[in-house]
C-alpha atoms as a PDB file:
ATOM      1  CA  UNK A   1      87.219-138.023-157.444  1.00  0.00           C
ATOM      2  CA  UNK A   2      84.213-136.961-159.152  1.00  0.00           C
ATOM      3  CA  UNK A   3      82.436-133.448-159.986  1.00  0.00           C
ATOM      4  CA  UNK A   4      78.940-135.077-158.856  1.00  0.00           C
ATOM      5  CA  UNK A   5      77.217-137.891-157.578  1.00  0.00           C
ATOM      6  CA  UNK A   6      73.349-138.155-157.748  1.00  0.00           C
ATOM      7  CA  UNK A   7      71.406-140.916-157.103  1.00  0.00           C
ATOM      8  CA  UNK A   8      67.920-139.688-158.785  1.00  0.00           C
ATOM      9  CA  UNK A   9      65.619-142.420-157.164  1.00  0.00           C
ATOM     10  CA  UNK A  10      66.971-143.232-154.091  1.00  0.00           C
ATOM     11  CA  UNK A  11      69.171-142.996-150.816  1.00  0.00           C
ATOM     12  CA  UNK A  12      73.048-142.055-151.838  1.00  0.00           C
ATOM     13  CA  UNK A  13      75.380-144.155-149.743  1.00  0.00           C
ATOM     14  CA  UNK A  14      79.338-143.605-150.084  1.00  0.00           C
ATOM     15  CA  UNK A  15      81.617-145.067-147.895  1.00  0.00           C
ATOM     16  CA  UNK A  16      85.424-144.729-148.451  1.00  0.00           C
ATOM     17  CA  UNK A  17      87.225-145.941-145.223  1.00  0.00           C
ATOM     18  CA  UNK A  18      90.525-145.283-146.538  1.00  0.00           C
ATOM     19  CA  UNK A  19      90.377-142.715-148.780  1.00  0.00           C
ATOM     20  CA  UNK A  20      89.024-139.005-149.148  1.00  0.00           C
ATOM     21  CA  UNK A  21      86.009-137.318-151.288  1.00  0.00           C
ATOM     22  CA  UNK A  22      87.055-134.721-153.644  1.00  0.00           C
ATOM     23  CA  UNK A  23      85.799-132.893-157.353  1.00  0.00           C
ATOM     24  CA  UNK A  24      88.434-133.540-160.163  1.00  0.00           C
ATOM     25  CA  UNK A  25      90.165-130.606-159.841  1.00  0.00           C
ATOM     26  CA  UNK A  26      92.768-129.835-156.677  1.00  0.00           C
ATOM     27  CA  UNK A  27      91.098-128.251-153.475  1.00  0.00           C
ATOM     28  CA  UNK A  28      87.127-128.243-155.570  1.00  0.00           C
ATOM     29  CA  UNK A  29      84.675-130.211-153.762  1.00  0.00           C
ATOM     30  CA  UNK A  30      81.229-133.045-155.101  1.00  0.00           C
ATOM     31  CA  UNK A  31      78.058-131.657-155.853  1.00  0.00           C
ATOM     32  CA  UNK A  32      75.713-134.544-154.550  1.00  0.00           C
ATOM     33  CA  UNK A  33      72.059-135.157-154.646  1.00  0.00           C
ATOM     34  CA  UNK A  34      69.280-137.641-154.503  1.00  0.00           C
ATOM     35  CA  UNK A  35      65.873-138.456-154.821  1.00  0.00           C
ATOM     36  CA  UNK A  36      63.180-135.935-153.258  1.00  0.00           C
ATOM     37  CA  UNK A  37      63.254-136.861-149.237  1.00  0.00           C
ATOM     38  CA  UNK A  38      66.236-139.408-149.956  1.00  0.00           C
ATOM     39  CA  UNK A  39      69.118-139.647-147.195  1.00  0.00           C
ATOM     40  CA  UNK A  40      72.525-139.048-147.565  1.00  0.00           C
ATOM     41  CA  UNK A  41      75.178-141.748-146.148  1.00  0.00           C
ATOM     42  CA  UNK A  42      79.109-140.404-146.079  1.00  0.00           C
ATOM     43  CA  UNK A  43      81.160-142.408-144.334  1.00  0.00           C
ATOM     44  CA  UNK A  44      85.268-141.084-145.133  1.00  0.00           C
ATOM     45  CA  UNK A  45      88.309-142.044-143.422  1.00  0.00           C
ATOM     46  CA  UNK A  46      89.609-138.657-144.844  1.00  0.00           C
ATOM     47  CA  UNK A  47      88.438-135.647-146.189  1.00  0.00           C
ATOM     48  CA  UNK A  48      85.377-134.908-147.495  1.00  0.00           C
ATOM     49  CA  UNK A  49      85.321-131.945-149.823  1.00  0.00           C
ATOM     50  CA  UNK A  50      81.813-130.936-150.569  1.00  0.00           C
ATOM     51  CA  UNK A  51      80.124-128.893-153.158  1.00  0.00           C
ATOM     52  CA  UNK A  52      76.405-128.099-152.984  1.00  0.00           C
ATOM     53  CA  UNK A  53      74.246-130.572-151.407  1.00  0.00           C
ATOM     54  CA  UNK A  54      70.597-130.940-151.744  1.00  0.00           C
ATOM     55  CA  UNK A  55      68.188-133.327-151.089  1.00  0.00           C
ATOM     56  CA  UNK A  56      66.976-135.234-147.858  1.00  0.00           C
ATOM     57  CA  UNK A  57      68.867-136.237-144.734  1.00  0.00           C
ATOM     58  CA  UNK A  58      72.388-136.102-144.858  1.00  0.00           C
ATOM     59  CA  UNK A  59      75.297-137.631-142.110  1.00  0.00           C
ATOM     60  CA  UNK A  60      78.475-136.877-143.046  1.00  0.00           C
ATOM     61  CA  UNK A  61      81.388-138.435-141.417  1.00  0.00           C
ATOM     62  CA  UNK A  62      84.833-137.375-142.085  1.00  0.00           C
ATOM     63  CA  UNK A  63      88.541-136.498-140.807  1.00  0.00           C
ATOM     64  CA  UNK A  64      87.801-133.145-142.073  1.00  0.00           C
ATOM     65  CA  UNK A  65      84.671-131.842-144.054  1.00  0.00           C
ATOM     66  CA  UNK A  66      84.529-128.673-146.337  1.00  0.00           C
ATOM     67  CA  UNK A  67      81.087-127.375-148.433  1.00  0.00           C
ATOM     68  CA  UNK A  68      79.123-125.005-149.995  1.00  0.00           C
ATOM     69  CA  UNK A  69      75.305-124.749-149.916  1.00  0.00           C
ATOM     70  CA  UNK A  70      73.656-127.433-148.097  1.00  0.00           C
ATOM     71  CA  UNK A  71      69.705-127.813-148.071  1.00  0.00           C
ATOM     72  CA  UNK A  72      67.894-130.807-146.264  1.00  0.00           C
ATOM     73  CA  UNK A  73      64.358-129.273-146.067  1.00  0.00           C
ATOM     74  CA  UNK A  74      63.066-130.428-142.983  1.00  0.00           C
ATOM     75  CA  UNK A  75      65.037-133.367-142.896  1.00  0.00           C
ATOM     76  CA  UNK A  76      68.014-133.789-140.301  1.00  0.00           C
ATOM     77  CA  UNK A  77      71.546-132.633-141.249  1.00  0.00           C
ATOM     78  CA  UNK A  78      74.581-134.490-139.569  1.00  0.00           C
ATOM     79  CA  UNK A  79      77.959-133.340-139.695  1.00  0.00           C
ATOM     80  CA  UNK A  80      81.061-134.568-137.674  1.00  0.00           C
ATOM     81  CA  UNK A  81      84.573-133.539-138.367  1.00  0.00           C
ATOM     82  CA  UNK A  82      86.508-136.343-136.392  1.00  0.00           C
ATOM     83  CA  UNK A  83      89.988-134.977-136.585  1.00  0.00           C
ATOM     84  CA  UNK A  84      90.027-131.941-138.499  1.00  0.00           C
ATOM     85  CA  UNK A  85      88.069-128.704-139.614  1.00  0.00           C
ATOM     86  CA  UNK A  86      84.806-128.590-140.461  1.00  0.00           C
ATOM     87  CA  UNK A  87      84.140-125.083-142.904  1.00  0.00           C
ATOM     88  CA  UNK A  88      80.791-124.408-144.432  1.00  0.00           C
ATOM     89  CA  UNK A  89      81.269-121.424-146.740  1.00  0.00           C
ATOM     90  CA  UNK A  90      77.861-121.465-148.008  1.00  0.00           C
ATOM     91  CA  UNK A  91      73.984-121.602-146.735  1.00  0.00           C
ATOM     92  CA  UNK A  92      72.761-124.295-144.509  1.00  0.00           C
ATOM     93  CA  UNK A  93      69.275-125.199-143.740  1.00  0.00           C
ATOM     94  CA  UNK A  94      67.703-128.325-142.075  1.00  0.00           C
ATOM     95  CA  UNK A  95      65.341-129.883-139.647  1.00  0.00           C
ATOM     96  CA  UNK A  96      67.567-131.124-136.462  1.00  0.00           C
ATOM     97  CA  UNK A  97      70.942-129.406-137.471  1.00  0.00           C
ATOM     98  CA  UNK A  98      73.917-130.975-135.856  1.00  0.00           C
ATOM     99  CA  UNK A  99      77.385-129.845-136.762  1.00  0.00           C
ATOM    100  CA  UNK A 100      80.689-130.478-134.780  1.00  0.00           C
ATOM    101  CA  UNK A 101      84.382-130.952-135.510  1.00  0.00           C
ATOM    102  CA  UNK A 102      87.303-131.771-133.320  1.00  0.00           C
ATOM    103  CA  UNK A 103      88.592-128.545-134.613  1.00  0.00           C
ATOM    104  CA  UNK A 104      87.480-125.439-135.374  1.00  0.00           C
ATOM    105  CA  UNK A 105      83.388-125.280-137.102  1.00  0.00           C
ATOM    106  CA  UNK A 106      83.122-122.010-139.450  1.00  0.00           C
ATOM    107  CA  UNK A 107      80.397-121.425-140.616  1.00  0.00           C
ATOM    108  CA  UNK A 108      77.785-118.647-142.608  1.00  0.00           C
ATOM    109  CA  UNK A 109      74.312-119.160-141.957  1.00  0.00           C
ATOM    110  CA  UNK A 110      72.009-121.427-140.656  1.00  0.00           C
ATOM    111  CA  UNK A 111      68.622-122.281-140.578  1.00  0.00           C
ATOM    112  CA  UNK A 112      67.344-125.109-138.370  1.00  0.00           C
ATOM    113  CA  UNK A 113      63.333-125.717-138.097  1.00  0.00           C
ATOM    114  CA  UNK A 114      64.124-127.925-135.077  1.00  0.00           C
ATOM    115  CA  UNK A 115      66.711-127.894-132.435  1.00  0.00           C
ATOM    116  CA  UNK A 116      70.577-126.337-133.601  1.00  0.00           C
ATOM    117  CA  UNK A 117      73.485-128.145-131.793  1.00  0.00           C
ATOM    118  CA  UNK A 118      77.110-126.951-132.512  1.00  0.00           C
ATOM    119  CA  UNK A 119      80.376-128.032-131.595  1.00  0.00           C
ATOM    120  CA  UNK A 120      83.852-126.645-131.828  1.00  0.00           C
ATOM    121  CA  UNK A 121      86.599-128.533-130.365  1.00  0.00           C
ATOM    122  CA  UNK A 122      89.380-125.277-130.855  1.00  0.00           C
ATOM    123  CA  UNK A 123      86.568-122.462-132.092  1.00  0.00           C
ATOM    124  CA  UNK A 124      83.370-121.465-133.574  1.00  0.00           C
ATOM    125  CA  UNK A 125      82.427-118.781-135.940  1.00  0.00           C
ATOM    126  CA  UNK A 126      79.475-118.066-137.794  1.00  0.00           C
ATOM    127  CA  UNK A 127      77.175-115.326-139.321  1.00  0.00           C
ATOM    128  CA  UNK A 128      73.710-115.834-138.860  1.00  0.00           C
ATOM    129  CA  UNK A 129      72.154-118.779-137.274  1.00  0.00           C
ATOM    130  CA  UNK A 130      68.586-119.751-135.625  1.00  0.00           C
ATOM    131  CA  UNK A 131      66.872-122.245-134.622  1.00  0.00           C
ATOM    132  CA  UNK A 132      64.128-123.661-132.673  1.00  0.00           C
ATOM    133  CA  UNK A 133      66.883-124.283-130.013  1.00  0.00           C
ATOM    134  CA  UNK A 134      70.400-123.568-130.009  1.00  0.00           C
ATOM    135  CA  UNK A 135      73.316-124.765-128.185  1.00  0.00           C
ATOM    136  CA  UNK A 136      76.748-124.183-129.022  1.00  0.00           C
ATOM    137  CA  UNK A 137      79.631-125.339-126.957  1.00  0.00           C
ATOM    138  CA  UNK A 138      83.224-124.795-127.840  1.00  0.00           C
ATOM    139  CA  UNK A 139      86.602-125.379-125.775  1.00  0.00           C
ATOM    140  CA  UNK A 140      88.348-122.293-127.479  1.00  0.00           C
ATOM    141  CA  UNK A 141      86.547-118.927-128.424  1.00  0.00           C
ATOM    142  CA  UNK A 142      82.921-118.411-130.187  1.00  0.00           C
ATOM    143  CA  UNK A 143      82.702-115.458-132.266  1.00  0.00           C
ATOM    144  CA  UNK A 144      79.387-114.651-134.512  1.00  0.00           C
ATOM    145  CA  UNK A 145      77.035-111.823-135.710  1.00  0.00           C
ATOM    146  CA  UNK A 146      73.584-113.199-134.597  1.00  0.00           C
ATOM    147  CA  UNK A 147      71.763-116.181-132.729  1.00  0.00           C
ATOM    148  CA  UNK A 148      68.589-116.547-133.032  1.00  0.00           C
ATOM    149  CA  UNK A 149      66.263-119.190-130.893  1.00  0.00           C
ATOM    150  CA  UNK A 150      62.767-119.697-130.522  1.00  0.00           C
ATOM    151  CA  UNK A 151      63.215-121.297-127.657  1.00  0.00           C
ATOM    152  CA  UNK A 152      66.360-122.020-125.698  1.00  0.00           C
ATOM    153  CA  UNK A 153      69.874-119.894-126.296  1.00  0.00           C
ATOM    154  CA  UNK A 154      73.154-121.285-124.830  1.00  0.00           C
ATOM    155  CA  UNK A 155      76.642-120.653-125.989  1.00  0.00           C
ATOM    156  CA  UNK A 156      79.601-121.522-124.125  1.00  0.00           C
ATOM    157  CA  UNK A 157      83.200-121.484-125.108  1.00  0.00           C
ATOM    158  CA  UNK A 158      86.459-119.892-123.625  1.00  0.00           C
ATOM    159  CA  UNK A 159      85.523-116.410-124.722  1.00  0.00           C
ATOM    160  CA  UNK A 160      82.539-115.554-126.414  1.00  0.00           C
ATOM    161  CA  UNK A 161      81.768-112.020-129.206  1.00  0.00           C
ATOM    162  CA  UNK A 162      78.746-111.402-130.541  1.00  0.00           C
ATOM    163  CA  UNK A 163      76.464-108.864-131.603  1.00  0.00           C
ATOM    164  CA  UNK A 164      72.864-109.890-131.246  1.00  0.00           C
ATOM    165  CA  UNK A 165      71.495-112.717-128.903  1.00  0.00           C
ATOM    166  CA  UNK A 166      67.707-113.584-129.471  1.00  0.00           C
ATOM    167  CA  UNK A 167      65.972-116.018-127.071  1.00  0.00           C
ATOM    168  CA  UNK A 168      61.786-117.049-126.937  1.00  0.00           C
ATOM    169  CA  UNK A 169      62.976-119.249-123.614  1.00  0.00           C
ATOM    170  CA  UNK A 170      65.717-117.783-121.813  1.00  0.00           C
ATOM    171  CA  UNK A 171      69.251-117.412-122.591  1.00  0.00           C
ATOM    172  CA  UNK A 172      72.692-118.740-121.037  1.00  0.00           C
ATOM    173  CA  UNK A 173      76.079-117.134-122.987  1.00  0.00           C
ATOM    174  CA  UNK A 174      79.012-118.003-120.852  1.00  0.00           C
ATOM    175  CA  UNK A 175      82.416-117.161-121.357  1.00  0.00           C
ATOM    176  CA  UNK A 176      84.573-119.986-119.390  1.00  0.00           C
ATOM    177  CA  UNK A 177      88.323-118.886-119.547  1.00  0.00           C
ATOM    178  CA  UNK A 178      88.115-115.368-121.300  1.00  0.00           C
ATOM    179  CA  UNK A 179      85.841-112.186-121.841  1.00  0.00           C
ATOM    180  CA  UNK A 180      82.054-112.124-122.857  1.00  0.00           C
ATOM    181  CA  UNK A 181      81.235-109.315-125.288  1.00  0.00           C
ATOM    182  CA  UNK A 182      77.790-108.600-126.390  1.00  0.00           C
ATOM    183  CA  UNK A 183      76.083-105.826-128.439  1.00  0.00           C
ATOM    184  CA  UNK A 184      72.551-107.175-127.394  1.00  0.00           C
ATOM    185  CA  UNK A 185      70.428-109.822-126.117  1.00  0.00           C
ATOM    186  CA  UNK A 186      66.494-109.965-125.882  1.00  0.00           C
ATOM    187  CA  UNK A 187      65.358-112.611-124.315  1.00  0.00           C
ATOM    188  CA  UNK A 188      61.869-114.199-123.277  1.00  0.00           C
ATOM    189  CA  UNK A 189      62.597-115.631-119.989  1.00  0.00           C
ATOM    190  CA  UNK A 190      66.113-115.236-117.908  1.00  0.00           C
ATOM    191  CA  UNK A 191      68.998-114.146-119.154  1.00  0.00           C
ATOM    192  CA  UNK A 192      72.388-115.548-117.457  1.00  0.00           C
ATOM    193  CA  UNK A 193      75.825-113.741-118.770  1.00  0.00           C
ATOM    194  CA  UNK A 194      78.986-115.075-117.151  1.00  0.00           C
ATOM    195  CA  UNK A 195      82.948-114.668-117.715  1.00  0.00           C
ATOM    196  CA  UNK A 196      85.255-115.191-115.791  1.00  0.00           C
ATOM    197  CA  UNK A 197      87.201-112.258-117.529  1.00  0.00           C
ATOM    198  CA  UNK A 198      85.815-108.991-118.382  1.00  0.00           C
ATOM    199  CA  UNK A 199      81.681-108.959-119.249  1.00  0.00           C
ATOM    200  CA  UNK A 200      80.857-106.017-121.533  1.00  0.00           C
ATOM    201  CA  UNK A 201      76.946-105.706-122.735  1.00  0.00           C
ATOM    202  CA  UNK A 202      76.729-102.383-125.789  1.00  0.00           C
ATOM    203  CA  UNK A 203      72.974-102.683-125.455  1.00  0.00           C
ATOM    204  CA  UNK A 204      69.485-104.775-124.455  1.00  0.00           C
END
């Protein structure tokens, strides 16, 4: 337990096989940081409750993983929820962004400068994410407000709601066991919709 951990001159490596990461008080999460362009190195066998995060690339490995603001510049941004949630309630940007739990990934916004990969073992939800490429894939239902990819769009899950889809390559949403609703999608090469329940486009 600790409020925050910085490491001012170098790399931050914390690995607690057997234990979890919290702040001092119940349910509050670490603030950690490190030296400009230093990486991040968590390694828990349980959960990692996270406050803000800044600094350079960060893996996180955890049972369960919960934070608030998390910036990695242009560095790469790991996250992998093994057996468990992982809930970001605050802003995330990065270089190569990927984020996945075994559960269900929640998440704000997101801002990748390179490619966006997300992965939702019972759900995804988000606000706002982009990317230079995006793929989502989820065995229960994506729901979000907007995607937005340079290049490449695809998001598949069970059943997929969302208001705008934004593609500079072409776009694949797919809805694999449910209904595919979509205010809008504009897309720069083809755009594939599929569901194998009901398919309901508001707008282009």
């Amino acid at each position: 337990r600790a409020p925050s951990i910085v490491s001012r001159t170098g790399d931050l490596t914390i690995a607690a096989a057997n234990g979890e990461l919290t702040g001092f008080a119940p349910g509050s999460g670490v603030t950690l940081g490190a030296g400009p362009g230093r990486a991040f190195s968590l390694t828990i066998g349980s959960a990692a409750r996270l406050g803000d995060v800044v600094g350079g690339q960060l893996t996180v490995v955890a049972t369960a993983i919960s934070a608030g603001r998390i910036d990695t510049g242009t560095q790469g941004l790991n996250l992998r929820a093994t057996n468990g949630d992982l809930t970001l309630t605050g802003p995330v940007r990065g270089g190569i962004v990927n984020l996945g739990a075994s559960g269900r990934t929640s998440l704000t916004q997101v801002t990748a400068s390179g490619a966006l990969t997300l992965d939702g073992g019972t759900g995804i939800s988000f606000g706002d994410i982009a990317g230079a490429s995006i793929d989502a894939r989820s065995g229960g239902a994506i729901a979000g407000v907007s995607a937005r990819s340079a290049g490449a769009l695809g998001l598949r899950g069970a059943a997929l709601t969302l208001d705008q889809a934004t593609a500079g390559a072409g776009a694949t949403l797919a809805a694999t066991a449910g209904d595919l609703r979509l205010t809008g999608v504009t897309s720069g090469g083809d755009a594939v919709l599929s569901a194998t329940g009901l398919a309901r486009v508001a707008g282009g």
